[in-house]
N, C-alpha and C. Protein backbone atom coordinates (compact mmCIF):
# COMPACT_ATOMS: atom_id res chain seq x y z
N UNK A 1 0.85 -1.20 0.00
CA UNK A 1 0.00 0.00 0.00
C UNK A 1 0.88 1.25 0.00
N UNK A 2 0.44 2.11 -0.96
CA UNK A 2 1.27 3.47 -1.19
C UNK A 2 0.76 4.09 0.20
N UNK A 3 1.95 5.20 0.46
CA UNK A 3 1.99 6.57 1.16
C UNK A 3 0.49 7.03 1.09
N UNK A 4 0.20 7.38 -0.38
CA UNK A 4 -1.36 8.18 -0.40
C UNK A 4 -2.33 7.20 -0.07
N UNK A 5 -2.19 5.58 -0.32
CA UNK A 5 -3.21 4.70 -0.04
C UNK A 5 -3.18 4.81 2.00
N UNK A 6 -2.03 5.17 2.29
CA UNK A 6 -2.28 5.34 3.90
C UNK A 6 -3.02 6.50 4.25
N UNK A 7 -2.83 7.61 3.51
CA UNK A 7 -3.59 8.72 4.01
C UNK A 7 -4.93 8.70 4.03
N UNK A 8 -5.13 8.37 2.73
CA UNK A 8 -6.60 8.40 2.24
C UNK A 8 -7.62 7.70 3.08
N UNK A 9 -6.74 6.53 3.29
CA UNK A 9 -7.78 5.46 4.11
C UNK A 9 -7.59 5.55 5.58
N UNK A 10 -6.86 6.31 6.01
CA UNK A 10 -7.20 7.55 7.14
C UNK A 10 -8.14 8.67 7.31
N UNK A 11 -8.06 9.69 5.59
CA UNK A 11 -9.17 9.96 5.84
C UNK A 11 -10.56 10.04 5.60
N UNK A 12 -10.63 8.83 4.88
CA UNK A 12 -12.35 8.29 5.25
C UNK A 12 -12.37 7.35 6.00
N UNK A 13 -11.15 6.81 7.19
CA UNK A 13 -11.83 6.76 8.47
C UNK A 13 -12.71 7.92 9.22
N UNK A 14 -11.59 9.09 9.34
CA UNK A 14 -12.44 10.37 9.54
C UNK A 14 -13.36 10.36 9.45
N UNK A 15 -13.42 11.00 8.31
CA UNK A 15 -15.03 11.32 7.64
C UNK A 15 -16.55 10.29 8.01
N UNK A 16 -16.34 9.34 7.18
CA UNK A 16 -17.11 8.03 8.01
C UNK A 16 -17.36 8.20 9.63
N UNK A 17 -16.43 7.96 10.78
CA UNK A 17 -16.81 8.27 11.73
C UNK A 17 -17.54 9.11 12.48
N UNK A 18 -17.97 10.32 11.54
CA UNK A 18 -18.36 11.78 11.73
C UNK A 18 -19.76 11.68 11.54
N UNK A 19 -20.76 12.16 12.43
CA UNK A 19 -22.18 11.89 12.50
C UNK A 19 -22.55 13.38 11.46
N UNK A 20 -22.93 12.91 10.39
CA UNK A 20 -23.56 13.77 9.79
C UNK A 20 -25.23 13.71 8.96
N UNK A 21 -25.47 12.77 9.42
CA UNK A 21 -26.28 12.56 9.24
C UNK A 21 -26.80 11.83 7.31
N UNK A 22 -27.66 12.16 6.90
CA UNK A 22 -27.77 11.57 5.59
C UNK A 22 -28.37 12.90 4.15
N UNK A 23 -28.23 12.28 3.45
CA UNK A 23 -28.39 13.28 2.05
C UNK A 23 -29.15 12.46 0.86
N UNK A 24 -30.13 13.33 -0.23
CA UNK A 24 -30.24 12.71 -1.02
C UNK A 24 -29.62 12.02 -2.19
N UNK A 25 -29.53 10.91 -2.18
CA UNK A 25 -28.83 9.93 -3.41
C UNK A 25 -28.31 10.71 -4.36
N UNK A 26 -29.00 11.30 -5.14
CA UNK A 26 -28.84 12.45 -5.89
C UNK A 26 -27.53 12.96 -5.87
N UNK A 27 -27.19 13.76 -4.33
CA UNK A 27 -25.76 14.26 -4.34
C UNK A 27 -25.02 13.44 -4.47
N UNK A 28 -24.49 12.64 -4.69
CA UNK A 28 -23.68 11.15 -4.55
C UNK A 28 -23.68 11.37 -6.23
N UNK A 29 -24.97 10.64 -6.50
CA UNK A 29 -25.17 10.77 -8.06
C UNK A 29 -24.37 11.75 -9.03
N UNK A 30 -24.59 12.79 -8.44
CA UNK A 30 -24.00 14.05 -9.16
C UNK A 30 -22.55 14.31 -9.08
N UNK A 31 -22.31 14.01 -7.88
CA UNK A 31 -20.26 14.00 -7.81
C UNK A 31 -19.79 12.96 -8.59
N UNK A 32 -20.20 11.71 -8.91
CA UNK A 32 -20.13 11.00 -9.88
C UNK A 32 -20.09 11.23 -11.13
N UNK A 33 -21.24 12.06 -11.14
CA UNK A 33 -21.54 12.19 -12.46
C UNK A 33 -20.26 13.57 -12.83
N UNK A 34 -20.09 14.57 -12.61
CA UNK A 34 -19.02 15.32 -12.34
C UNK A 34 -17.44 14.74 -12.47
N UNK A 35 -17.22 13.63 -11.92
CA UNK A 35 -16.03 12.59 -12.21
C UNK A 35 -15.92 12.03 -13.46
N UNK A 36 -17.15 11.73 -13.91
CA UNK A 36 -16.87 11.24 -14.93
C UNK A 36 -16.55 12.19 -16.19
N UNK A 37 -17.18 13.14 -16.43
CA UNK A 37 -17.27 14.67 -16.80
C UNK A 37 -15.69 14.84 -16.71
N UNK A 38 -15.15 14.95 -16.46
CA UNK A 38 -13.63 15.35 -15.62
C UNK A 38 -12.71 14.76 -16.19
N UNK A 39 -13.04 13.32 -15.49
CA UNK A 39 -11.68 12.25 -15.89
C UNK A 39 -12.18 11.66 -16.41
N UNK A 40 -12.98 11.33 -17.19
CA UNK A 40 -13.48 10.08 -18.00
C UNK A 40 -14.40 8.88 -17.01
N UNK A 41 -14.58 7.87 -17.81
CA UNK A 41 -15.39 6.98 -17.30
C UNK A 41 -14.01 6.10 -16.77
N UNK A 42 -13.23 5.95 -17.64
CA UNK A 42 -12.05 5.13 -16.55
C UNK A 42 -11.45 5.88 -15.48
N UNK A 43 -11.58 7.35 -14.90
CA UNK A 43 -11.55 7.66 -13.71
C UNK A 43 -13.18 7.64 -12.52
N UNK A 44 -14.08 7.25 -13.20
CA UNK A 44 -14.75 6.94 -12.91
C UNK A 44 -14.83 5.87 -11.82
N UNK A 45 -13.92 5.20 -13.11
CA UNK A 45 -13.66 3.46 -12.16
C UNK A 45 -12.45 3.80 -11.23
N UNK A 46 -11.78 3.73 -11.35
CA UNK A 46 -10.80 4.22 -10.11
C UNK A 46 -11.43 4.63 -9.29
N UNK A 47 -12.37 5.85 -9.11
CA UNK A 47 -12.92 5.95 -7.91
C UNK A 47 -13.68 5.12 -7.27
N UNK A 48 -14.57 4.34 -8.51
CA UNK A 48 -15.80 3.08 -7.55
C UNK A 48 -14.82 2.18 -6.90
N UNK A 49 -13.42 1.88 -7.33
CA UNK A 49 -12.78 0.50 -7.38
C UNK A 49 -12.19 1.12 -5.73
N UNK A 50 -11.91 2.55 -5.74
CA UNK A 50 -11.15 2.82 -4.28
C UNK A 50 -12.22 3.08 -3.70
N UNK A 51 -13.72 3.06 -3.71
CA UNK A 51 -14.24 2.76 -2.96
C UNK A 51 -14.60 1.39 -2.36
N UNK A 52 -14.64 0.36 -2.94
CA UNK A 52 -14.90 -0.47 -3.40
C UNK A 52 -13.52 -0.85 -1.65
N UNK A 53 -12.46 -0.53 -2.17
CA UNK A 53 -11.15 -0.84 -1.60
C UNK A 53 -11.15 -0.58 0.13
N UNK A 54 -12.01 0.52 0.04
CA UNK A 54 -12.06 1.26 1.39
C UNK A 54 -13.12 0.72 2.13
N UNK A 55 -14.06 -0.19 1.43
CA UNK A 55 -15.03 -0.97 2.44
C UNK A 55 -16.59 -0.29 2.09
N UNK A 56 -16.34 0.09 0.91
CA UNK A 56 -17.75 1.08 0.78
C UNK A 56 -18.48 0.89 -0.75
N UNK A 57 -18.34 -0.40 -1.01
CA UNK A 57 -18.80 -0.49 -2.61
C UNK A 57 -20.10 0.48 -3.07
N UNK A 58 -19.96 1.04 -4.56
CA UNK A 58 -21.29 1.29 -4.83
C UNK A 58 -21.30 1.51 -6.17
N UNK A 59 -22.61 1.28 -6.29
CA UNK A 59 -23.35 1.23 -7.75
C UNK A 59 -23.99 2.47 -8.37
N UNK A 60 -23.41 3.75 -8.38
CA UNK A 60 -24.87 4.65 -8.52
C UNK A 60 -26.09 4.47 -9.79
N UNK A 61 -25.76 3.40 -9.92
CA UNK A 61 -26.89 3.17 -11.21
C UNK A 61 -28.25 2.60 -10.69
N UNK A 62 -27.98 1.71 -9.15
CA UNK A 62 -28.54 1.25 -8.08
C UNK A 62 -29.29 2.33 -7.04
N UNK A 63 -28.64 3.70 -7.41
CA UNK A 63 -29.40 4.49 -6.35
C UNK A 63 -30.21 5.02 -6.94
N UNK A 64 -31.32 5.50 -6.57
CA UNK A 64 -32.79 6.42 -6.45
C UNK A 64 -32.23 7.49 -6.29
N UNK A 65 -32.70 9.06 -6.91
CA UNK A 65 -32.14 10.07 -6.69
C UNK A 65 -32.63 10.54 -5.42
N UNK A 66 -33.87 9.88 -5.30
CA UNK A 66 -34.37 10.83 -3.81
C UNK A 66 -34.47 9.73 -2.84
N UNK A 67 -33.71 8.82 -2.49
CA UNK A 67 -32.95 7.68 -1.27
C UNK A 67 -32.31 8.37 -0.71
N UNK A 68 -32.62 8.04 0.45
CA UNK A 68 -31.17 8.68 1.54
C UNK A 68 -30.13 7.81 1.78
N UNK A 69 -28.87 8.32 1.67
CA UNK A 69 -27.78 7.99 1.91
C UNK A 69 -27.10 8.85 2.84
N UNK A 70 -26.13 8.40 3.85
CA UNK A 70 -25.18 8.65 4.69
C UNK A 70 -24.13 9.86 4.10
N UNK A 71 -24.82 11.14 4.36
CA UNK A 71 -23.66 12.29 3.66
C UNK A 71 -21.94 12.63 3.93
N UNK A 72 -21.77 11.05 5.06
CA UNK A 72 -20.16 10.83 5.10
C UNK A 72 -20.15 10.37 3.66
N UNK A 73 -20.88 9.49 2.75
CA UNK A 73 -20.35 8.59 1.70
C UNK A 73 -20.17 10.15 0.56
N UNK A 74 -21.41 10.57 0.48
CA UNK A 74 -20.97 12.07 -0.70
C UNK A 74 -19.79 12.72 -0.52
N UNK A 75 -19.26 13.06 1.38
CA UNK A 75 -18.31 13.75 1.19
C UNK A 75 -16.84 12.99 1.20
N UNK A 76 -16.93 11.36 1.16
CA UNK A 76 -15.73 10.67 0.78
C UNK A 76 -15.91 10.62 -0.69
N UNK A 77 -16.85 10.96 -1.61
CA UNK A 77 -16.56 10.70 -2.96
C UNK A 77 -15.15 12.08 -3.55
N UNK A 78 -15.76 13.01 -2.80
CA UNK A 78 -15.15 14.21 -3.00
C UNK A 78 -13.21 13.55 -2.62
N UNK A 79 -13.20 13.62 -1.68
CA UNK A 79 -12.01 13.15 -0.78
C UNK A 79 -11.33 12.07 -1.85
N UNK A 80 -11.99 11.27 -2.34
CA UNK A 80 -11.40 10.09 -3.00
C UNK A 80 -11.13 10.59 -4.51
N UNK A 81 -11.96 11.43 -5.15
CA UNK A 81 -11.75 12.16 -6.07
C UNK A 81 -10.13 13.27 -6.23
N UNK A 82 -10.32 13.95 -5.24
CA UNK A 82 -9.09 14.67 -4.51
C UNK A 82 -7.52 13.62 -4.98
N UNK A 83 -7.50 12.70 -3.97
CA UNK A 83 -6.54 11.69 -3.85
C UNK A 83 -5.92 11.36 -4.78
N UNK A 84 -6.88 10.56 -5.46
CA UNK A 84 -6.94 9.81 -6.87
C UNK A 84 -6.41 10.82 -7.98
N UNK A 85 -7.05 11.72 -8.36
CA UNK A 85 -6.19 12.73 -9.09
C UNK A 85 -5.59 13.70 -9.14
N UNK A 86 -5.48 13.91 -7.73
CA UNK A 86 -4.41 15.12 -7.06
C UNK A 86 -4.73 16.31 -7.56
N UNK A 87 -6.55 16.39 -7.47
CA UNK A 87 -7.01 17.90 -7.22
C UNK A 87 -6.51 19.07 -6.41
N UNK A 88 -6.27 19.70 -7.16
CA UNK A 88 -6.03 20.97 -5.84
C UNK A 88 -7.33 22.01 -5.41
N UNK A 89 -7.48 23.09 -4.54
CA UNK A 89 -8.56 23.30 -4.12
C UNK A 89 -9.51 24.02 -4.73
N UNK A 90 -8.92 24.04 -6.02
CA UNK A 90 -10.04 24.82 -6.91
C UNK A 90 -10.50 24.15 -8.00
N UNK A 91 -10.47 22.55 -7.68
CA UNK A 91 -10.79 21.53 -8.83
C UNK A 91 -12.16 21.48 -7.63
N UNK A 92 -11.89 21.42 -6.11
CA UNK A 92 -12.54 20.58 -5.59
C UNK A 92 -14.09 22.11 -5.35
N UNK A 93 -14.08 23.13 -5.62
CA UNK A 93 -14.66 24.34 -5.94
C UNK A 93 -15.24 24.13 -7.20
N UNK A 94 -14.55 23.79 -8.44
CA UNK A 94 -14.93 23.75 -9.19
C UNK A 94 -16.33 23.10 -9.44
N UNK A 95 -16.38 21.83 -8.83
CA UNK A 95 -17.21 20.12 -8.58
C UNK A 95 -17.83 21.05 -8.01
N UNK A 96 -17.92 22.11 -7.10
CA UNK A 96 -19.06 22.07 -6.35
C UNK A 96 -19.84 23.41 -6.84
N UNK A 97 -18.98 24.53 -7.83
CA UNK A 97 -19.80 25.19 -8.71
C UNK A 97 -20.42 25.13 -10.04
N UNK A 98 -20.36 23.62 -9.98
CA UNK A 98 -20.68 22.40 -11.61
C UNK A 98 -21.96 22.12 -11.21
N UNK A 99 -22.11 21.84 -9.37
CA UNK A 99 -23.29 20.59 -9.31
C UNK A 99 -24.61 21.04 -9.55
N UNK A 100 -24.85 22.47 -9.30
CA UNK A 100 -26.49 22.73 -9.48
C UNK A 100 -26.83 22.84 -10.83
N UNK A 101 -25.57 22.41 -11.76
CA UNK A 101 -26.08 22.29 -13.49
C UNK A 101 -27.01 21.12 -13.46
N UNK A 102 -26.51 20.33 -12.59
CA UNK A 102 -26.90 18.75 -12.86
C UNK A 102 -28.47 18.23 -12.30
N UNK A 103 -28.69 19.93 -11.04
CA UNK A 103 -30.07 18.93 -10.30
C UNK A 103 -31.41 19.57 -10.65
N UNK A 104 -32.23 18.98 -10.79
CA UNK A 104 -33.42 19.49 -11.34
C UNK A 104 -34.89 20.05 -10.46
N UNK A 105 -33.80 19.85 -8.60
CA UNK A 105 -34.23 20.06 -7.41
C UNK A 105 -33.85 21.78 -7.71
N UNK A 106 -32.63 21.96 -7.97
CA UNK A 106 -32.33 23.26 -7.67
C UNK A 106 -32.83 24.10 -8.93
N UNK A 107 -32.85 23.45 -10.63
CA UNK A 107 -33.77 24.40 -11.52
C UNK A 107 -34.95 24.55 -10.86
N UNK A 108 -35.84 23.86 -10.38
CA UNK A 108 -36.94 24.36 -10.29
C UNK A 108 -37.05 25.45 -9.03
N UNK A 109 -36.19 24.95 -8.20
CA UNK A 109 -36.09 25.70 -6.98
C UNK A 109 -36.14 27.68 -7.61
N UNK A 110 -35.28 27.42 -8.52
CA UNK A 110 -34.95 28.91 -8.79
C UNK A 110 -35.72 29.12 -9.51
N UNK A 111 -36.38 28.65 -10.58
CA UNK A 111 -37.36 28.94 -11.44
C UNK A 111 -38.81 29.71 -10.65
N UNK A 112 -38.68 29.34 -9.41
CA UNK A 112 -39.97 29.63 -8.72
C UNK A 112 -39.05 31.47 -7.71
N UNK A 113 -37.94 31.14 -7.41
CA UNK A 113 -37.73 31.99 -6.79
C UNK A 113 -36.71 32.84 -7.60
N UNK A 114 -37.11 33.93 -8.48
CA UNK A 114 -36.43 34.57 -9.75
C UNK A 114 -35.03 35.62 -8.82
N UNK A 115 -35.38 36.43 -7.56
CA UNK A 115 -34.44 37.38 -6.81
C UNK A 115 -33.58 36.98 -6.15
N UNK A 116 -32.38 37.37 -6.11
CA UNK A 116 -31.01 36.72 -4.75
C UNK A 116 -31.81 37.05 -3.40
N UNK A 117 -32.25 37.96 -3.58
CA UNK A 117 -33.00 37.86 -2.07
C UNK A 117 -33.90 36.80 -1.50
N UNK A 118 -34.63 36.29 -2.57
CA UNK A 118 -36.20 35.58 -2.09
C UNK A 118 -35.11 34.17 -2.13
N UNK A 119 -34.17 33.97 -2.81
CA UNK A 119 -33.45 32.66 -3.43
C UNK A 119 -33.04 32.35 -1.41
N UNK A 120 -32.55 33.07 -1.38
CA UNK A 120 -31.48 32.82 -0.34
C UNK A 120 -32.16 33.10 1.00
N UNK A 121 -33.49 33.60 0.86
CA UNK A 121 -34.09 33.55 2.47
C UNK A 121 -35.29 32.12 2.32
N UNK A 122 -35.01 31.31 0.92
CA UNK A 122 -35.46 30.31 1.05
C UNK A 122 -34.85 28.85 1.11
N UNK A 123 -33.67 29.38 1.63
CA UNK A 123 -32.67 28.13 1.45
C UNK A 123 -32.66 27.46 2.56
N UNK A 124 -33.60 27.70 3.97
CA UNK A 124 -33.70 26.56 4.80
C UNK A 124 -34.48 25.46 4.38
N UNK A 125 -35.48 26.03 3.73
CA UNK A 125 -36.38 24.81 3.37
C UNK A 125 -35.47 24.05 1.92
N UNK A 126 -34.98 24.67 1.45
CA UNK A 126 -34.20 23.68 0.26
C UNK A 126 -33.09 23.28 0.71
N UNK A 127 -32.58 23.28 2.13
CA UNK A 127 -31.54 22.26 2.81
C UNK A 127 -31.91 21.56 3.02
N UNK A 128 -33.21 21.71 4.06
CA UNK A 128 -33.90 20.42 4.62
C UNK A 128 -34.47 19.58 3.60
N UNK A 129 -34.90 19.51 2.14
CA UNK A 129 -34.75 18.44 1.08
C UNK A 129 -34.21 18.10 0.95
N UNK A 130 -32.52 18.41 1.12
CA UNK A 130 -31.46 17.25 0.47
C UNK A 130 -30.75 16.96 2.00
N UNK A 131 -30.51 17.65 3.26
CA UNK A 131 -30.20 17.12 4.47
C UNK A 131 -30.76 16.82 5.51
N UNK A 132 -30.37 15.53 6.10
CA UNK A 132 -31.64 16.04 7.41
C UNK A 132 -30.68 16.27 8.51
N UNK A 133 -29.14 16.53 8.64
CA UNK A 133 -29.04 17.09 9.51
C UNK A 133 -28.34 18.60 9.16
N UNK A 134 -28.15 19.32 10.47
CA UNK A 134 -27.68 21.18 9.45
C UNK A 134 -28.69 21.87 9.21
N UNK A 135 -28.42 23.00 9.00
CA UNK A 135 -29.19 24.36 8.65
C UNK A 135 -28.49 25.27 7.89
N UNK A 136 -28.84 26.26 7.20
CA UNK A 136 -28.56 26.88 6.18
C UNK A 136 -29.58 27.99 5.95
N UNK A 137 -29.08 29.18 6.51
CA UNK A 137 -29.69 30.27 6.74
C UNK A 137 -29.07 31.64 5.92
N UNK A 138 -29.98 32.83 5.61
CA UNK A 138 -29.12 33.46 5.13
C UNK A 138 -29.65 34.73 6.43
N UNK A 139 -28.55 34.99 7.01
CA UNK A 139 -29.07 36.27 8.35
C UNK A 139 -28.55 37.56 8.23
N UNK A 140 -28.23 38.12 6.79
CA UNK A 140 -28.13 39.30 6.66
C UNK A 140 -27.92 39.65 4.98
N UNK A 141 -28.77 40.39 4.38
CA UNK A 141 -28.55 40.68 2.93
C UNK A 141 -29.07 42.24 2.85
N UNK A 142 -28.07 42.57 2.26
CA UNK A 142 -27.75 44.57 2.25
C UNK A 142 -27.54 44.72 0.82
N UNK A 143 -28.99 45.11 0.02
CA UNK A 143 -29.29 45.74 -1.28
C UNK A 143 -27.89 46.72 -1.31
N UNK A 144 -27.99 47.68 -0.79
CA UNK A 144 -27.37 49.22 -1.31
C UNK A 144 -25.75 48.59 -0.95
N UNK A 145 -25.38 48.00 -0.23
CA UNK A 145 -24.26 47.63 -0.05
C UNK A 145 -23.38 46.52 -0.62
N UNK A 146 -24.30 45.34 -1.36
CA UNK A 146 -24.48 44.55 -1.91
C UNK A 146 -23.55 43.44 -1.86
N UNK A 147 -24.31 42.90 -0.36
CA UNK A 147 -23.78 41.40 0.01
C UNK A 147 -24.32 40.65 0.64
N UNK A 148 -24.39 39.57 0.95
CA UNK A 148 -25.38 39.03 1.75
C UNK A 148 -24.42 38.05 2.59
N UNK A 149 -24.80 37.35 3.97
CA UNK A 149 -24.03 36.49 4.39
C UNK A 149 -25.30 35.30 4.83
N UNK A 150 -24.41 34.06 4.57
CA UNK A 150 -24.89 33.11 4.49
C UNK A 150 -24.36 31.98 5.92
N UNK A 151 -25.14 31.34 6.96
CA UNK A 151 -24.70 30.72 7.66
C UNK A 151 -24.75 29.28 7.33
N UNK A 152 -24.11 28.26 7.40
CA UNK A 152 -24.16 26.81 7.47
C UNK A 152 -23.84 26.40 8.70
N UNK A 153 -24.68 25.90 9.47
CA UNK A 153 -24.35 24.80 10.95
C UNK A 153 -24.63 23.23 10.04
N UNK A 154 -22.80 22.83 10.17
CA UNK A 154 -23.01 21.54 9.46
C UNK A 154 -22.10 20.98 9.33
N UNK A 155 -21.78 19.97 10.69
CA UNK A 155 -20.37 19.38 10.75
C UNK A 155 -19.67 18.90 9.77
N UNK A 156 -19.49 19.46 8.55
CA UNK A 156 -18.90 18.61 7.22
C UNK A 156 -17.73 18.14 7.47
N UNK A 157 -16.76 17.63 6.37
CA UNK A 157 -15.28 17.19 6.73
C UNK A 157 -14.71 18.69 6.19
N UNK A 158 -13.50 18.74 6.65
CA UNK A 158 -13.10 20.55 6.29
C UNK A 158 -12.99 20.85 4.50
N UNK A 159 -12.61 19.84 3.91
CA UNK A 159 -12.43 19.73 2.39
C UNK A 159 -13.88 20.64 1.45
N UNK A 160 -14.85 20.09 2.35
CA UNK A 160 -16.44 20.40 2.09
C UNK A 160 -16.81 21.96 2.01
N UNK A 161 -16.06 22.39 2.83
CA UNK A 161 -15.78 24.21 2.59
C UNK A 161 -16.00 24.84 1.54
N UNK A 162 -14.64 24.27 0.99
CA UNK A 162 -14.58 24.44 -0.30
C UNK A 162 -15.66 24.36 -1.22
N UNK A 163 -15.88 22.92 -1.42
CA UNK A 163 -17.15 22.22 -2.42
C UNK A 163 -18.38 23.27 -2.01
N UNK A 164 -18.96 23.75 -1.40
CA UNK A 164 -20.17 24.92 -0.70
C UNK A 164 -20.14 25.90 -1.44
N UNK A 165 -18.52 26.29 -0.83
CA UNK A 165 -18.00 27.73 -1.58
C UNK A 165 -18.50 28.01 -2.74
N UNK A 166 -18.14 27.16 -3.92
CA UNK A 166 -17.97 27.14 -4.70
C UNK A 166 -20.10 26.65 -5.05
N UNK A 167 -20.79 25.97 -4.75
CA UNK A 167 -21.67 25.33 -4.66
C UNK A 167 -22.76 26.70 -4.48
N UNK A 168 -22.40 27.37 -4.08
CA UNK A 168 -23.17 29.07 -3.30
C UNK A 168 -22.98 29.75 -4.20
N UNK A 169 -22.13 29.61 -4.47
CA UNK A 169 -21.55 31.26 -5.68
C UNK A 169 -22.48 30.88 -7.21
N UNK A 170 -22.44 29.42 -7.27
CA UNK A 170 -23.31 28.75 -8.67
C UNK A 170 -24.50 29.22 -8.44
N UNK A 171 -25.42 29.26 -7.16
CA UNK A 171 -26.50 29.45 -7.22
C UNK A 171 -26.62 31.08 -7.22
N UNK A 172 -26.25 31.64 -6.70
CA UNK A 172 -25.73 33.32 -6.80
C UNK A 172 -26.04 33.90 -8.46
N UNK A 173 -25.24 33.00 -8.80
CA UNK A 173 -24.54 33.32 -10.62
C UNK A 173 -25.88 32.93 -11.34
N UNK A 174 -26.51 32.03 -11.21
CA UNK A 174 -28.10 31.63 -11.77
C UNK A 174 -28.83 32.98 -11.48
N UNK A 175 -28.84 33.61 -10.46
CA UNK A 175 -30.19 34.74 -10.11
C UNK A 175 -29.39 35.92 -10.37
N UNK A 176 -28.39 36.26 -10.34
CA UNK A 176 -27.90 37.56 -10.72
C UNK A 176 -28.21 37.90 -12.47
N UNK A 177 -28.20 39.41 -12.86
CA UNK A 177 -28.39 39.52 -14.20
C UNK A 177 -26.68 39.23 -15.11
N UNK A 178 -26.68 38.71 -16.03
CA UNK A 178 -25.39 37.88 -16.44
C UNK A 178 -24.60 39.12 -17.14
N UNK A 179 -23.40 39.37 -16.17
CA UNK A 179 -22.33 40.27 -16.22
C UNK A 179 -22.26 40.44 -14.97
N UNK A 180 -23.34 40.59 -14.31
CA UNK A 180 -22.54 41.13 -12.62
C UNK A 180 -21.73 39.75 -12.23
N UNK A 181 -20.47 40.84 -11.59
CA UNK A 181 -19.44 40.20 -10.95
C UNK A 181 -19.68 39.87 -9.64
N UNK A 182 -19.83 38.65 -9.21
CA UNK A 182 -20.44 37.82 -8.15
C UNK A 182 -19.09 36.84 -7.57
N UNK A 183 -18.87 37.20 -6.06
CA UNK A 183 -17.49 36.61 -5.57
C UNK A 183 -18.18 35.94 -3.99
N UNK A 184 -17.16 34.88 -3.43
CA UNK A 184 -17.79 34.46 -2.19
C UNK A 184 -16.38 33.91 -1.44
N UNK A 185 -16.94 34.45 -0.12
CA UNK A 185 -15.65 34.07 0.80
C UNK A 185 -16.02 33.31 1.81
N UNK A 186 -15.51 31.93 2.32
CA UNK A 186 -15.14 31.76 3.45
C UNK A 186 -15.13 32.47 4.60
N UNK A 187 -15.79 33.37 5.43
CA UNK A 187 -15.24 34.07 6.64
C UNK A 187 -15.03 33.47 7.60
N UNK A 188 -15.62 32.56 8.36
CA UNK A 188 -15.87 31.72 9.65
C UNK A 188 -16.04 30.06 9.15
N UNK A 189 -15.62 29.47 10.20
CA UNK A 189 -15.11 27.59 9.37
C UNK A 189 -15.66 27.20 10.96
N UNK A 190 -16.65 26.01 10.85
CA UNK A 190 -16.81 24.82 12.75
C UNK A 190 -15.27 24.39 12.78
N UNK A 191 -14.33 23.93 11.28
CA UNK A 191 -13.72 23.02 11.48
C UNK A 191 -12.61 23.82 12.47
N UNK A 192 -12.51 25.48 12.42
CA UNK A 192 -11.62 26.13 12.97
C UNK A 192 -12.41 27.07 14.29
N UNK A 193 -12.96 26.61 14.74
CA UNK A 193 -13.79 26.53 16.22
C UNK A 193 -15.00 27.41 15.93
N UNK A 194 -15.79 27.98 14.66
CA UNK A 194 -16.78 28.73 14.90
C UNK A 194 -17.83 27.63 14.72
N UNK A 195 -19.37 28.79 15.61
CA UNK A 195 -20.24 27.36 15.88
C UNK A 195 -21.20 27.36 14.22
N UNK A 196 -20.21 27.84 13.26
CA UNK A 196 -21.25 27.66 12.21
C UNK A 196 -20.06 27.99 11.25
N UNK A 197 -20.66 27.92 9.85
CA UNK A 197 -19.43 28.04 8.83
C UNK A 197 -19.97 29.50 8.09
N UNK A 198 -19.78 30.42 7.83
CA UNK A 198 -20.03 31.92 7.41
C UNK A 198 -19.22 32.20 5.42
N UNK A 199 -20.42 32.58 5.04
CA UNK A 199 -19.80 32.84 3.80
C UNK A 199 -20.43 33.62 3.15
N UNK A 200 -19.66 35.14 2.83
CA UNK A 200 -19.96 36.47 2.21
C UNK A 200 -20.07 36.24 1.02
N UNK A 201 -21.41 36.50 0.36
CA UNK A 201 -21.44 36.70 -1.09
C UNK A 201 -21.21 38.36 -1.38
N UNK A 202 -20.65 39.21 -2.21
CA UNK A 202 -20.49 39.94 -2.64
C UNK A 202 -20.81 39.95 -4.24
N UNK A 203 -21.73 41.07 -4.78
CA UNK A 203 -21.52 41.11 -6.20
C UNK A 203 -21.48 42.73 -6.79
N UNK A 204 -21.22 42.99 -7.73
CA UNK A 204 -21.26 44.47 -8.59
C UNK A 204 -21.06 44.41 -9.78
């Protein structure tokens, strides 16, 4: 077993161990589907096969998009993705400002809610569809100043930051009119002791 085969399978011990409760199939589905997009269908396999390796076989052809699954397994697809092709952190951003191309939870979601405002003071109830554990609030949005901040309470693995980051700003970029410059930061992380994860959208 390689160096990286020790890490890795360290950390989706991590991850795995981490009560996070469960997610719809779907997300699973879609990081997959994103892999394959990426690296081909033979990185595809590399990833099922190191899952496969790590004690976690799966089929997503077998899953239901709206089954719940264990949202440690979505955020080891990410992790194993990482590993396997030695993403750096703006591949793993990338995957996560790709995924709302793919779900037809989040077109319609926006189709009904056309403003960044109405989008984003309705995003508890469109967490609680795809998680059942966490919250996802937006507790401050300033028209004339033009930013809004977004809270997540949601023990993810720290890698997952990222994937959000990037996952927030996609949905941002859907409701804004196309040219405004739309950016998002990280401010506050659980994994670095705050009791929630904080992330400034800014646009102009």
């Amino acid at each position: 077993m390689s160096n990286q085969d020790f890490i890795l399978k360290d950390e989706a011990k991590k991850v795995m161990e981490m009560t996070l409760g469960d997610v719809r199939a779907v997300t699973l589905q879609t990081h997959f589907r994103y892999i394959r997009e990426k690296e081909g269908e033979e990185g595809l396999r590399k990833v099922l096969d190191k899952f496969k390796e790590l004690g976690y076989p799966m089929d997503p052809a077998k899953l239901k998009p709206l089954d719940w699954v264990k949202t440690a397994l979505a955020d080891l697809a990410v992790i194993v993705a990482k590993y396997t092709f030695g993403w750096e952190d703006k591949d793993v951003f990338d995957m996560g400002n790709q995924a709302p191309k793919y779900s037809l939870i989040v077109k319609l979601f926006l189709k009904t809610f056309l403003s960044l405002k109405r989008v984003f003071q309705e995003c508890p109830k469109y967490w609680a569809k795809h998680f059942t554990e966490g919250t996802l609030k937006a507790t401050e949005f300033n028209d004339k100043e033009k930013y809004l901040i977004l809270h997540l309470k949601h023990s993810c693995y720290p890698i997952m930051c990222i994937f959000y980051a990037g996952y927030f700003l996609r949905i941002g970029q859907y409701v804004m009119t196309q040219g405004t410059k739309i950016t998002i930061e990280e401010t506050k992380c659980m994994s670095k002791g705050s009791p929630y994860h904080e992330f400034l959208i800014r646009w102009e």
